[in-house]
C-alpha atoms as a PDB file:
ATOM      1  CA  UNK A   1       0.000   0.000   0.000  1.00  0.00           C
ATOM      2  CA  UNK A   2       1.679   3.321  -0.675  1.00  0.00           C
ATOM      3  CA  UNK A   3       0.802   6.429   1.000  1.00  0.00           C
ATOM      4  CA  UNK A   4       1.816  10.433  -0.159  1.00  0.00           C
ATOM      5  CA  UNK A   5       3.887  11.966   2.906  1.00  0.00           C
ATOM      6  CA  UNK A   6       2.219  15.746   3.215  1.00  0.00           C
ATOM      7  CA  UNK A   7       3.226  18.421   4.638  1.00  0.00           C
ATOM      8  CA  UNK A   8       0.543  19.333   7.692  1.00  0.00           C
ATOM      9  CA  UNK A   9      -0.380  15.729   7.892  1.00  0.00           C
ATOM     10  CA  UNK A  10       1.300  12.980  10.648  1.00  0.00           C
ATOM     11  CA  UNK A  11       1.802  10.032   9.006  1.00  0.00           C
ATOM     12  CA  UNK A  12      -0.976   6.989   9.609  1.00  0.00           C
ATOM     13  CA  UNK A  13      -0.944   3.478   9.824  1.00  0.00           C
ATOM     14  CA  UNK A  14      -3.469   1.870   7.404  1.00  0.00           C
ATOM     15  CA  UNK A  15      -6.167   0.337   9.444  1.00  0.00           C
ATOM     16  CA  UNK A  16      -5.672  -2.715   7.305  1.00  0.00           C
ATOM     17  CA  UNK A  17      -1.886  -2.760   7.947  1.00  0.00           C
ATOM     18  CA  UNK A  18      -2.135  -2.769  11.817  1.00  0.00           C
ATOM     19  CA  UNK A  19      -5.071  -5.317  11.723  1.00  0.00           C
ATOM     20  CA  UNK A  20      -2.246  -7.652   9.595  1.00  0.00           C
ATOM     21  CA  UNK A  21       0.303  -6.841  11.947  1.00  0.00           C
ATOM     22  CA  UNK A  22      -1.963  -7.648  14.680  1.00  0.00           C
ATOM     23  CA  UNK A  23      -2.074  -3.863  16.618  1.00  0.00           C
ATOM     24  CA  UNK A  24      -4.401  -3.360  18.962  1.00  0.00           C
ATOM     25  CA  UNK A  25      -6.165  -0.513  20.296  1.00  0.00           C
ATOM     26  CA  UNK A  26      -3.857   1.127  23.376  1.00  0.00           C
ATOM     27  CA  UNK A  27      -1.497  -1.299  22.136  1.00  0.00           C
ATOM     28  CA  UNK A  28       2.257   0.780  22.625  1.00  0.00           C
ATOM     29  CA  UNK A  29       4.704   1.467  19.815  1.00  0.00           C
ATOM     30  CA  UNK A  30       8.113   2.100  19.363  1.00  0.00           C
ATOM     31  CA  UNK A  31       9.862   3.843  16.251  1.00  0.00           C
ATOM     32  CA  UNK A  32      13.203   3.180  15.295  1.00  0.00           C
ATOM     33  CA  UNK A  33      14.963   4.852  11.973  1.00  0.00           C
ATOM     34  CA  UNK A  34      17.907   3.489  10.229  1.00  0.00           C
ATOM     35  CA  UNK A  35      18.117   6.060   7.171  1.00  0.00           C
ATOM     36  CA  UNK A  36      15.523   6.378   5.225  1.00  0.00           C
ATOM     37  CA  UNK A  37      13.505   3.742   6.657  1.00  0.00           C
ATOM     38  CA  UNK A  38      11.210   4.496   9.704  1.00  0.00           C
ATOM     39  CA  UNK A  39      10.455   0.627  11.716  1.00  0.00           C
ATOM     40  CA  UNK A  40       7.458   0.207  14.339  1.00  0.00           C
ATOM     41  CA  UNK A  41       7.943  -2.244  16.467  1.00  0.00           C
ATOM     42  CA  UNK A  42       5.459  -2.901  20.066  1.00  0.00           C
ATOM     43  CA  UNK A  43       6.978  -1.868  23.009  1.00  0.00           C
ATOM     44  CA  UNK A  44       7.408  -5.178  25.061  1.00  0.00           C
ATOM     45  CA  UNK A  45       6.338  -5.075  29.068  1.00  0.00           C
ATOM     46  CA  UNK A  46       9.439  -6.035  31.539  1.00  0.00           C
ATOM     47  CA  UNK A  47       7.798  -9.305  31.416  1.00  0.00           C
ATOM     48  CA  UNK A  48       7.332  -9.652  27.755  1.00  0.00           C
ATOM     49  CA  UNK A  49      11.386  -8.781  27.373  1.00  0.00           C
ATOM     50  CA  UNK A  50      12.346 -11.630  29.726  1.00  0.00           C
ATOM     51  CA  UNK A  51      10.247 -14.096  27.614  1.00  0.00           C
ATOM     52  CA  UNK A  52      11.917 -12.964  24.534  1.00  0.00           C
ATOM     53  CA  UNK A  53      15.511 -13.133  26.031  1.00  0.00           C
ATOM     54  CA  UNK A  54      14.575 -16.707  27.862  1.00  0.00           C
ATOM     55  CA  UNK A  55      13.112 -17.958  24.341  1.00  0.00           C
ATOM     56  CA  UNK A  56      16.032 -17.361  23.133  1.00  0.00           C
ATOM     57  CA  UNK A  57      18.221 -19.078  25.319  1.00  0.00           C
ATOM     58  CA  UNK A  58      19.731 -22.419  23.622  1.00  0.00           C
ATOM     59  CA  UNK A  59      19.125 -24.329  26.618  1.00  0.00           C
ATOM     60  CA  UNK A  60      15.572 -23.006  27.157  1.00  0.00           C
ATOM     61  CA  UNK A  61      14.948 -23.600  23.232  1.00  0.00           C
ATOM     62  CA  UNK A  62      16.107 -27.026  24.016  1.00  0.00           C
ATOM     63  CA  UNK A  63      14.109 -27.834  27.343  1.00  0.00           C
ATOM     64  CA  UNK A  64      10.802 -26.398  25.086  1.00  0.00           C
ATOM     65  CA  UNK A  65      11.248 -28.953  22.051  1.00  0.00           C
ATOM     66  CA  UNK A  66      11.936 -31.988  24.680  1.00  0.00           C
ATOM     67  CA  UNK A  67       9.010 -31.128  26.703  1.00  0.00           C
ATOM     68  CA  UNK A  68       6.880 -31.123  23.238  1.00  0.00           C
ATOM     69  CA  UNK A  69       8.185 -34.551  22.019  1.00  0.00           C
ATOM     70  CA  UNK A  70       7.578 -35.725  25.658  1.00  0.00           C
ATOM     71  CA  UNK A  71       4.116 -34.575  25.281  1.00  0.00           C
ATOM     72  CA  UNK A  72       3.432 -35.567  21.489  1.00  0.00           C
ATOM     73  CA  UNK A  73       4.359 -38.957  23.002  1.00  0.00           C
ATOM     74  CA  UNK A  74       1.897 -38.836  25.478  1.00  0.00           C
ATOM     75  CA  UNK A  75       4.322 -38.467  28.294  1.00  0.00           C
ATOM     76  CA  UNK A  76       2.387 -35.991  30.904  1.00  0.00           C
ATOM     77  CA  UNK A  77       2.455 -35.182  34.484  1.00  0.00           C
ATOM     78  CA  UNK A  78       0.207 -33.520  36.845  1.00  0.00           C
ATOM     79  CA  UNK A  79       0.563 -29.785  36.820  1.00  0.00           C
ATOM     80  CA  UNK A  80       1.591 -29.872  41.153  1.00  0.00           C
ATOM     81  CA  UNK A  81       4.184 -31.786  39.979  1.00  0.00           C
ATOM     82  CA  UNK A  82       5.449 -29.528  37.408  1.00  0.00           C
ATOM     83  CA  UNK A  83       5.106 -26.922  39.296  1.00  0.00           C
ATOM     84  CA  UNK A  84       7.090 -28.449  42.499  1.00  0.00           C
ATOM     85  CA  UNK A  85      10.086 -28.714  39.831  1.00  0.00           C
ATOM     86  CA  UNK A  86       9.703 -25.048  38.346  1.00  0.00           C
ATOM     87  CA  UNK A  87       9.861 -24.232  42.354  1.00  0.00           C
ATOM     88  CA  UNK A  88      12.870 -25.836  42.960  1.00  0.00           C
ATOM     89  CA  UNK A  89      14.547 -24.626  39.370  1.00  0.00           C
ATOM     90  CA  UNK A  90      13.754 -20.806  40.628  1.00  0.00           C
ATOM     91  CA  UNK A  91      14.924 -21.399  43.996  1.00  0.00           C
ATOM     92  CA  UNK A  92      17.866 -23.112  42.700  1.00  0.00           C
ATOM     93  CA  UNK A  93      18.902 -20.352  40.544  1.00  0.00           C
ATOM     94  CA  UNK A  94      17.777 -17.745  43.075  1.00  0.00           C
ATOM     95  CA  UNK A  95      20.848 -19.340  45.542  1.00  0.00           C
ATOM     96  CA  UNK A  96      23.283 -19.070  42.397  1.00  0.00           C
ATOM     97  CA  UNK A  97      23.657 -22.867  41.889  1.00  0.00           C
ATOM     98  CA  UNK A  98      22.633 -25.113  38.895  1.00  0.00           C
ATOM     99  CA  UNK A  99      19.162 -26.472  38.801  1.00  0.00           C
ATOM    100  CA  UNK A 100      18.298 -30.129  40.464  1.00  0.00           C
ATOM    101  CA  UNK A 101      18.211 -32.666  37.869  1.00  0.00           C
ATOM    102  CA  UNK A 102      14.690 -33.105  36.249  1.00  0.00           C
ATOM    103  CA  UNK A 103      12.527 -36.080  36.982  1.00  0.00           C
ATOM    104  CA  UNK A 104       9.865 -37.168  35.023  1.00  0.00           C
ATOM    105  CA  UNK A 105       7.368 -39.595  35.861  1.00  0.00           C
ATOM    106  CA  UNK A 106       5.793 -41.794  33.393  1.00  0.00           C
ATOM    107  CA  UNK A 107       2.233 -41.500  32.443  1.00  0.00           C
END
């Protein structure tokens, strides 16, 4: 879609475009420039930018596709469970030591 830049007119976002992109409503921006091109990207939450730097992590990336094999092979576990590990990972890395080993019990 191309657009004429005017003079007394801010530029604006088709309505089209932000549906594609998926902006909401109150959602917040941010604008970054390199040259001639203008980027909008959302503005993440704290918690939003620790999900994106965790996702990233190799051995987070790598702890996410075992726990979907585990559960495309019908390998589950109740959630207190789960969550008793998670505890004991955050508490674990909260004292500066590496995680206890994971257990898994079989379905």
């Amino acid at each position: 879609m191309t657009v004429t830049v005017k003079t007394k007119t801010e530029l604006a976002v088709p309505k089209s475009i932000r549906r594609q992109a998926g902006y909401r409503p109150g959602d917040k921006v941010e604008f970054k420039v390199s040259g001639r091109t203008i980027m909008i990207v959302p503005k993440l939450t704290a918690d939003e930018v620790e999900d994106e730097r965790e996702v990233r992590d190799p051995k987070i990336r790598a702890m996410i596709r075992q726990s979907n094999r585990d559960f495309l092979a019908g390998k589950t576990r109740p959630a207190e469970m789960l969550q008793q590990e998670l505890l004991k990972i955050a508490e674990a890395q909260a004292a500066g030591r590496n995680p206890v080993s994971r257990r898994r019990s079989k379905a």
